[in-house]
C-alpha atoms as a PDB file:
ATOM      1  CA  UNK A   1      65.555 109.048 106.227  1.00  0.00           C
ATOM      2  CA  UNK A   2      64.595 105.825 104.940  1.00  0.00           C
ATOM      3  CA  UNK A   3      61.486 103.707 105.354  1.00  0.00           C
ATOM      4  CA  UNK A   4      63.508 100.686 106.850  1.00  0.00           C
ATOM      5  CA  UNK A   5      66.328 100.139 108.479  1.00  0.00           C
ATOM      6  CA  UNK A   6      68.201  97.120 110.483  1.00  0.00           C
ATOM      7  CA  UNK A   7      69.639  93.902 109.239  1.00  0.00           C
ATOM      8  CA  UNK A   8      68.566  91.820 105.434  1.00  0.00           C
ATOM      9  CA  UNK A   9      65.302  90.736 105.594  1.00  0.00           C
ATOM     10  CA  UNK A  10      64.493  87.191 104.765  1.00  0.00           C
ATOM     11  CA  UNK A  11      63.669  86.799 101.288  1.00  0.00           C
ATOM     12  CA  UNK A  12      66.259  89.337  99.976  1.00  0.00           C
ATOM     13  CA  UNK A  13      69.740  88.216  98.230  1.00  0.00           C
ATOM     14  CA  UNK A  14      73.137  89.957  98.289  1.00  0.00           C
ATOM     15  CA  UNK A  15      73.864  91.180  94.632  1.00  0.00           C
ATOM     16  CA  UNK A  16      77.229  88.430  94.460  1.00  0.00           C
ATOM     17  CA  UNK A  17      74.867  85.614  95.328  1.00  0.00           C
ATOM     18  CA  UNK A  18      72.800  86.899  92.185  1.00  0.00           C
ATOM     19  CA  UNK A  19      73.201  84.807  88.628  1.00  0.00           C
ATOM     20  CA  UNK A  20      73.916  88.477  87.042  1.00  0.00           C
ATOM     21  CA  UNK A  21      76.816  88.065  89.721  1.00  0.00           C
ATOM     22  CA  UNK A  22      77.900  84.724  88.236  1.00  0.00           C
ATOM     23  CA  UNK A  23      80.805  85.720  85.869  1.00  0.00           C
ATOM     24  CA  UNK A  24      82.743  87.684  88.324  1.00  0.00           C
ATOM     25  CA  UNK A  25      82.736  83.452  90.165  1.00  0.00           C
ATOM     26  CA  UNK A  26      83.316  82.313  87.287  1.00  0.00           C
ATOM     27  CA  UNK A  27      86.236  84.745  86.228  1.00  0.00           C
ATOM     28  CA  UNK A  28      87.682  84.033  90.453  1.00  0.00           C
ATOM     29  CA  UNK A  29      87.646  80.200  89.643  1.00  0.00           C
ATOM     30  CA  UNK A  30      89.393  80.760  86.393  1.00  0.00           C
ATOM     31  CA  UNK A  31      91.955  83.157  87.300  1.00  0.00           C
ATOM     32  CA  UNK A  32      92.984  81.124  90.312  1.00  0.00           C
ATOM     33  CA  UNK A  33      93.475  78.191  88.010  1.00  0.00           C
ATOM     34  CA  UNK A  34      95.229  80.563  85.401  1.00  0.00           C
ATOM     35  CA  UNK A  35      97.412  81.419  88.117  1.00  0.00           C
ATOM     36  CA  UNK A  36      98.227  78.130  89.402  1.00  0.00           C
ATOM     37  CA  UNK A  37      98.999  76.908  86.101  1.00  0.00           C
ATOM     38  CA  UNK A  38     101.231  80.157  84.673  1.00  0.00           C
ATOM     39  CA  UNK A  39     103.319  79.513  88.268  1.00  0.00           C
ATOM     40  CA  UNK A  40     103.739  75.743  87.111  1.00  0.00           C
ATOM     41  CA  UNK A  41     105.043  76.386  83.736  1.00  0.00           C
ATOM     42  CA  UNK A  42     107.409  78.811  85.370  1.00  0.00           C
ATOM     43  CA  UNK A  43     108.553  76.122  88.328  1.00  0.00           C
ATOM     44  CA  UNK A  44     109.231  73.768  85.224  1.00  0.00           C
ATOM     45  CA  UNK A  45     111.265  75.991  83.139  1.00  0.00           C
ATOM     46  CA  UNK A  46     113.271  77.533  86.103  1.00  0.00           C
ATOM     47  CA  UNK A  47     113.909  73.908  87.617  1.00  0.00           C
ATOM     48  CA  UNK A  48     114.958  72.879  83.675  1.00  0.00           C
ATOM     49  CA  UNK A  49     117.704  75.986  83.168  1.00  0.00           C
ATOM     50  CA  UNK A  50     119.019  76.471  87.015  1.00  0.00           C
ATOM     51  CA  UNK A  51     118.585  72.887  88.079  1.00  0.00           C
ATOM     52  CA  UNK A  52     117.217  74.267  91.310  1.00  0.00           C
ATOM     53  CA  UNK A  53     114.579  72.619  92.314  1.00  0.00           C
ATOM     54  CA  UNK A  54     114.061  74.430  95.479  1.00  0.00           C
ATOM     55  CA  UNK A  55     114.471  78.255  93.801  1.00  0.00           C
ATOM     56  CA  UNK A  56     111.453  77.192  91.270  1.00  0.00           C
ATOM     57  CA  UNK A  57     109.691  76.256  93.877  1.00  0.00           C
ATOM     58  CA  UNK A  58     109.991  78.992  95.900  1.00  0.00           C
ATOM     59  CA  UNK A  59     109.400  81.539  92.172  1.00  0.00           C
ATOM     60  CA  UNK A  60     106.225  79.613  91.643  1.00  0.00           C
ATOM     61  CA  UNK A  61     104.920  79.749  94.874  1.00  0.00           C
ATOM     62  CA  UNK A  62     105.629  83.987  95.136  1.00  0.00           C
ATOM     63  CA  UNK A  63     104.200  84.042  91.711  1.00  0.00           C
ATOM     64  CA  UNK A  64     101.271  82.165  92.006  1.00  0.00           C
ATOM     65  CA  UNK A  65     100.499  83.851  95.467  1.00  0.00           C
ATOM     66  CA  UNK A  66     100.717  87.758  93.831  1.00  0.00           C
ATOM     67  CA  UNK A  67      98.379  86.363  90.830  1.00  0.00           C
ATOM     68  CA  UNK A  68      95.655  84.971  93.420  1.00  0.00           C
ATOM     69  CA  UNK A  69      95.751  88.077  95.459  1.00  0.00           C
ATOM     70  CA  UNK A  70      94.797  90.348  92.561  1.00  0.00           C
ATOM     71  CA  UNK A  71      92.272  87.757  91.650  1.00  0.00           C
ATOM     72  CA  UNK A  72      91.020  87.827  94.758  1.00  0.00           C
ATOM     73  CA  UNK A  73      91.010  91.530  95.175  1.00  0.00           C
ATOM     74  CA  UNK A  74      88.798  91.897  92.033  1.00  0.00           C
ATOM     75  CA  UNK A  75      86.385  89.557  93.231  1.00  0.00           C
ATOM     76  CA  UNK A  76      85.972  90.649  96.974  1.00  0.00           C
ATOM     77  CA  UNK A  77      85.221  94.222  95.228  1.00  0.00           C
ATOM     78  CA  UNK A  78      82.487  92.794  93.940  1.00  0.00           C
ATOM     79  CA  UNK A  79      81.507  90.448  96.441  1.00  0.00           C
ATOM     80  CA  UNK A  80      81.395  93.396  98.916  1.00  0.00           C
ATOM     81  CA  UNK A  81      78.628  95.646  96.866  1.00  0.00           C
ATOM     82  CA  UNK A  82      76.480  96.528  99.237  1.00  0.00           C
ATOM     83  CA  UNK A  83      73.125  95.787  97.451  1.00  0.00           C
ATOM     84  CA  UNK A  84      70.785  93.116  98.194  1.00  0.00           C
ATOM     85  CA  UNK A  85      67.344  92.137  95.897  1.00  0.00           C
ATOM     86  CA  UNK A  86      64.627  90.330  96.449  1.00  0.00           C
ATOM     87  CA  UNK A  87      63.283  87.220  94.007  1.00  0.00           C
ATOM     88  CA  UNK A  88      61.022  89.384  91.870  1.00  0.00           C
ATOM     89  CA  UNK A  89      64.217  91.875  90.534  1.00  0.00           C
ATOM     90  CA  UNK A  90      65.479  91.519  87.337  1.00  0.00           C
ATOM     91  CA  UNK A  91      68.909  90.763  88.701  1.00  0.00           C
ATOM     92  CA  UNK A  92      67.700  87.547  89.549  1.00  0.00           C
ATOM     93  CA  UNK A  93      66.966  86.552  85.958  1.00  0.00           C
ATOM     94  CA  UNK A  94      63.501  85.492  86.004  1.00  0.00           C
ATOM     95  CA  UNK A  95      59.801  86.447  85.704  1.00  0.00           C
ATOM     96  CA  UNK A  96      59.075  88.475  88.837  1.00  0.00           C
ATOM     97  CA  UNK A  97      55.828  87.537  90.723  1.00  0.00           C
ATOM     98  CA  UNK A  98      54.920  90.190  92.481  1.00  0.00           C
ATOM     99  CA  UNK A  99      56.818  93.525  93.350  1.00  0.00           C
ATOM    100  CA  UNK A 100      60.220  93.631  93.452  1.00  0.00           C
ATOM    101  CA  UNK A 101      62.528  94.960  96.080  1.00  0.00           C
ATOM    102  CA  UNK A 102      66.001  96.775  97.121  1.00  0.00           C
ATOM    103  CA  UNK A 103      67.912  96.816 100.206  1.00  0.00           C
ATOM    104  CA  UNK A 104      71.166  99.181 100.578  1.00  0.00           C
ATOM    105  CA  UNK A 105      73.815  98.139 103.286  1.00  0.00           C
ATOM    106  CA  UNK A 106      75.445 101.236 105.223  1.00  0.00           C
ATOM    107  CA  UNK A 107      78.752 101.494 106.767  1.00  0.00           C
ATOM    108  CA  UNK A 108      77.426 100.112 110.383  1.00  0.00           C
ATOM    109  CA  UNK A 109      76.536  96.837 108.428  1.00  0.00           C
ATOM    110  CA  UNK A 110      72.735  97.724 108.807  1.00  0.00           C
ATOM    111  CA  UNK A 111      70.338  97.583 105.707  1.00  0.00           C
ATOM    112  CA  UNK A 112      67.668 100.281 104.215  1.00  0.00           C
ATOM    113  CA  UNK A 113      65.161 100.854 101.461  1.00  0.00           C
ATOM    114  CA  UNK A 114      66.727 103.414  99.563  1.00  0.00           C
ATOM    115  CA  UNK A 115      63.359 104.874  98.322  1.00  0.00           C
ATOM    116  CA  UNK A 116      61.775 105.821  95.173  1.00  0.00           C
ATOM    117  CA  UNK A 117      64.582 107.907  94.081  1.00  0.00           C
ATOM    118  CA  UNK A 118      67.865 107.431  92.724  1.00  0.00           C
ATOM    119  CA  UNK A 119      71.136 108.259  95.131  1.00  0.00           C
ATOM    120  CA  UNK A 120      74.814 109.861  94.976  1.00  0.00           C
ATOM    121  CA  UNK A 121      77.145 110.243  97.469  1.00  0.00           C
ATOM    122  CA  UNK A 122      77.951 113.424  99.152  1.00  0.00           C
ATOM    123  CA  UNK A 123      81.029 114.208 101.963  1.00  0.00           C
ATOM    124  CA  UNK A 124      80.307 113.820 105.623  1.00  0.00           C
ATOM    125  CA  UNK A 125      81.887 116.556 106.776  1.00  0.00           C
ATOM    126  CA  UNK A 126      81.420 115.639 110.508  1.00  0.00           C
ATOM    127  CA  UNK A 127      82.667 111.928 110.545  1.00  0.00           C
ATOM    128  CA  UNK A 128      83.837 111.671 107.434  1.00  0.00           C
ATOM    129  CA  UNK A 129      83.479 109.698 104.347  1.00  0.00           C
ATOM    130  CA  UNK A 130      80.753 109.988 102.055  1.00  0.00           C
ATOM    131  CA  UNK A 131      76.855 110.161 103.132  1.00  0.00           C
ATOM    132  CA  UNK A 132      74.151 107.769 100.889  1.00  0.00           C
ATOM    133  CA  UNK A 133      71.647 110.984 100.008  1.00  0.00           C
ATOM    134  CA  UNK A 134      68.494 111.208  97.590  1.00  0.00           C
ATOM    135  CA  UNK A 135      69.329 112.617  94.476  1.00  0.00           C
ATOM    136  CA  UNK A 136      66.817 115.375  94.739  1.00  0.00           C
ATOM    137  CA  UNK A 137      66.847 119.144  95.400  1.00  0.00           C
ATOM    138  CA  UNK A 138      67.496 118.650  99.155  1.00  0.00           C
ATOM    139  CA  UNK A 139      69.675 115.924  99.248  1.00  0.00           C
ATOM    140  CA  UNK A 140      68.108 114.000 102.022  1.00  0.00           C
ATOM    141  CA  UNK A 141      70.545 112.264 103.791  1.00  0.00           C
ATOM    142  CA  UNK A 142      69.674 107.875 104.207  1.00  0.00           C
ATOM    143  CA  UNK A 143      72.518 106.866 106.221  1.00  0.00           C
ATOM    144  CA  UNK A 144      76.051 107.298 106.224  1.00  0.00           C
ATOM    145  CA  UNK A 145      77.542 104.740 103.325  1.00  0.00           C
ATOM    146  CA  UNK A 146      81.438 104.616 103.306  1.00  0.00           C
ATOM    147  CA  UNK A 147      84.613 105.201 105.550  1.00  0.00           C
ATOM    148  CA  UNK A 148      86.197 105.845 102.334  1.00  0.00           C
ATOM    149  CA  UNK A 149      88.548 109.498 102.099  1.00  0.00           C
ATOM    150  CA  UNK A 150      87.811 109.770  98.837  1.00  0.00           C
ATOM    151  CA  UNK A 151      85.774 108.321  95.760  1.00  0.00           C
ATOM    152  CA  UNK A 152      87.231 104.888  94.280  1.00  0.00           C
ATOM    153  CA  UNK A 153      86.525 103.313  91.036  1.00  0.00           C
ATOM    154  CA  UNK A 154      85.536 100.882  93.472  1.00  0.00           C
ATOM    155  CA  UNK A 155      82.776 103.320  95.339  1.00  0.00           C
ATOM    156  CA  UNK A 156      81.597 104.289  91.969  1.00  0.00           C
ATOM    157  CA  UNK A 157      80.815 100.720  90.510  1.00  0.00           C
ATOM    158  CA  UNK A 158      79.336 100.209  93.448  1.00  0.00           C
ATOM    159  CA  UNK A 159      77.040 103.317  93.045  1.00  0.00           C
ATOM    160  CA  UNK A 160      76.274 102.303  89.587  1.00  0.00           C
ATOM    161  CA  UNK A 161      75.030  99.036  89.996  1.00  0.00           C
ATOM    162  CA  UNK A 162      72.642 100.462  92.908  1.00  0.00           C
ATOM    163  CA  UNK A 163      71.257 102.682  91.191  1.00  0.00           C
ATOM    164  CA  UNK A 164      70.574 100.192  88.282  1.00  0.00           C
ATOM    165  CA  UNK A 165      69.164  98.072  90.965  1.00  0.00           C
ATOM    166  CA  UNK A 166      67.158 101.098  91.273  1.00  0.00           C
ATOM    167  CA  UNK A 167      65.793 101.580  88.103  1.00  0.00           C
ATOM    168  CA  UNK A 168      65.238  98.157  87.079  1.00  0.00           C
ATOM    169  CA  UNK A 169      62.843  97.585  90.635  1.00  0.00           C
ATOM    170  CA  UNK A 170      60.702 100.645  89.157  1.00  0.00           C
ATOM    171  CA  UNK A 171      60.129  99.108  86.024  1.00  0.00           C
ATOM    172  CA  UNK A 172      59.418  95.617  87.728  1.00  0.00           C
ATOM    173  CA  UNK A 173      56.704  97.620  89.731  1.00  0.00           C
ATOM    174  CA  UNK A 174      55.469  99.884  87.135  1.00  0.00           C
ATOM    175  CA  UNK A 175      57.190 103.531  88.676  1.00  0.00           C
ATOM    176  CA  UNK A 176      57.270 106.356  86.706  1.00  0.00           C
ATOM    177  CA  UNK A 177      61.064 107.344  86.199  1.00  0.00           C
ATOM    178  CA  UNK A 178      61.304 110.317  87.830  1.00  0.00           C
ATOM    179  CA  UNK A 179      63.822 111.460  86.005  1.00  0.00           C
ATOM    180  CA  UNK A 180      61.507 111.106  82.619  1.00  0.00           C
ATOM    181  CA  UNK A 181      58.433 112.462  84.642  1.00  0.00           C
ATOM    182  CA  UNK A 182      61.200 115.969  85.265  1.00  0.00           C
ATOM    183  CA  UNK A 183      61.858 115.597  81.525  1.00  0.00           C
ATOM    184  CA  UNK A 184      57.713 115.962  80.689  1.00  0.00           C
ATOM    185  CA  UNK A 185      57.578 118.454  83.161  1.00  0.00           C
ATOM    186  CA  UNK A 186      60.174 120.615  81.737  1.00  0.00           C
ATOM    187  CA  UNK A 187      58.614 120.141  78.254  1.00  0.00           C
ATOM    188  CA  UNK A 188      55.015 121.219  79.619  1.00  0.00           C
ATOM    189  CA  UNK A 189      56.444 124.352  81.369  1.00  0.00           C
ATOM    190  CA  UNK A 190      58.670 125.563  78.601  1.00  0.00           C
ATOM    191  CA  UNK A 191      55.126 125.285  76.440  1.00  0.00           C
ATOM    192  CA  UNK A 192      53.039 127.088  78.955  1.00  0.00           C
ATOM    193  CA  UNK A 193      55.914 129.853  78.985  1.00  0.00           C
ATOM    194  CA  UNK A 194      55.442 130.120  75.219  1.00  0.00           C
ATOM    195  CA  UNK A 195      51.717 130.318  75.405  1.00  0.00           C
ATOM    196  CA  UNK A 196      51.899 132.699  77.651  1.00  0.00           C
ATOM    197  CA  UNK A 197      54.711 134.796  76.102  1.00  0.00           C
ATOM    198  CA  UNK A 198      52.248 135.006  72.784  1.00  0.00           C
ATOM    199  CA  UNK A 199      49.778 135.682  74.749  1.00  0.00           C
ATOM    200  CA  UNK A 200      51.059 138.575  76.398  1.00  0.00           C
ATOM    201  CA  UNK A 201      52.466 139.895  73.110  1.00  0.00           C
ATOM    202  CA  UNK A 202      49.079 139.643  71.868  1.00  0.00           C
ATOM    203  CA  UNK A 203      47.610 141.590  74.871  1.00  0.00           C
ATOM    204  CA  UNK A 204      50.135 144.459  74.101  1.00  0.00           C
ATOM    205  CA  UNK A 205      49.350 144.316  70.437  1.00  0.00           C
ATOM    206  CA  UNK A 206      45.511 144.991  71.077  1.00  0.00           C
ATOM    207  CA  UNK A 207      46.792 147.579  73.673  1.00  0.00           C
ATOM    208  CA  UNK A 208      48.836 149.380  71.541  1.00  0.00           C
ATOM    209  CA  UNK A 209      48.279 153.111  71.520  1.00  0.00           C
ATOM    210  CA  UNK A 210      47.502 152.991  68.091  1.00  0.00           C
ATOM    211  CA  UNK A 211      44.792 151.033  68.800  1.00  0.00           C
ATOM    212  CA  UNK A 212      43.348 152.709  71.584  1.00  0.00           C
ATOM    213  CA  UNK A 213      43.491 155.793  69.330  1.00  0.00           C
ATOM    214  CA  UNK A 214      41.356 154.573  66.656  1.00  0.00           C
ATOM    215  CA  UNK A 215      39.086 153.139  70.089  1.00  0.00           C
ATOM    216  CA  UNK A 216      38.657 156.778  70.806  1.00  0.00           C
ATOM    217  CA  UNK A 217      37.679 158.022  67.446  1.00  0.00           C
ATOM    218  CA  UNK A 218      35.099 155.375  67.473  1.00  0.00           C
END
């Protein structure tokens, strides 16, 4: 399980309150004003051609409330990320000042460290929806993470940007990747496998029966 658990600790920030979060405001203000002003033009030209003052009203009004929806929709998705940092991550866009920190938000609303490793989402095939698990051999299991029946675009930006969160927190605080240190690993092994395949073939060449012929002669 995970080290912590329970509700955002003082100090830490959800990611939409983060300046990397900024343009996803920015692009809400904008589209609501976009939206607003494409309904307007649309009022104007249907009040112009069917003199109707009330039927563009009632257009622009539909219109501009199906435009803000969508706009809104695209910005709660990111708004709801469940990810929180603390001061010194590099989502915060500044020099950290000491070690930086992750929080991960499951489906009861509580928060956790998610650990040193990264995480993927598996099926909870008891209650359903998807489990928050180490990516690792064993798949630990931190928490159960969404209600969801199945995996969203949604679900998997949301993954993504965690486990950048991730990353960038063990470079802050000077973590080996573990993915590079399984990479080195790898490498090490596959040499000692070749050493030791010469080696052996080397063993059977000195204990080749020619070999221990001429050994006898001698």
């Amino acid at each position: 399980m995970s080290e912590s658990t329970g509700g955002l600790s003082k100090g830490m920030i959800r990611f939409i309150d983060t300046p990397i979060a900024e343009p996803f405001a920015r692009a809400r203000t904008l589209g609501f004003a976009s939206s607003a002003g494409i309904s307007a033009l649309i009022g104007g030209v249907l009040s112009v051609f069917t003199g109707s003052i009330a039927l563009a009203f009632s257009v622009a009004v539909v219109s501009f409330l199906v435009n803000a929806v969508f706009v809104l929709n695209r910005y709660l998705g990111h708004a709801s990320t469940p990810l929180a940092v603390n001061l010194n991550h590099p989502f915060m866009d500044q020099a950290p000042l000491g070690k930086a920190e992750v929080k991960v938000q499951l489906s009861n609303g509580s928060w956790i460290d998610p650990g040193s490793h990264r995480v993927k989402l598996i099926p909870d095939e008891l209650f359903g929806g998807f489990n928050i698990v180490h990516d690792t051999l064993d798949f630990p299991v931190l928490g159960h993470f969404s209600e969801a029946k199945k995996r969203t675009p949604l679900i998997t930006r949301h993954m993504a940007l965690i486990n950048q969160s991730i990353a960038l927190r063990d470079a802050v605080n000077d973590v080996p990747d573990p993915i590079d240190e399984a990479r080195e690993r790898e490498k090490k092994e596959s040499g000692l496998l070749e050493r030791s395949w010469l080696e052996e073939e080397k063993e059977i060449e000195v204990e080749s029966p020619l070999v221990s012929f001429f050994k006898r002669e001698e």
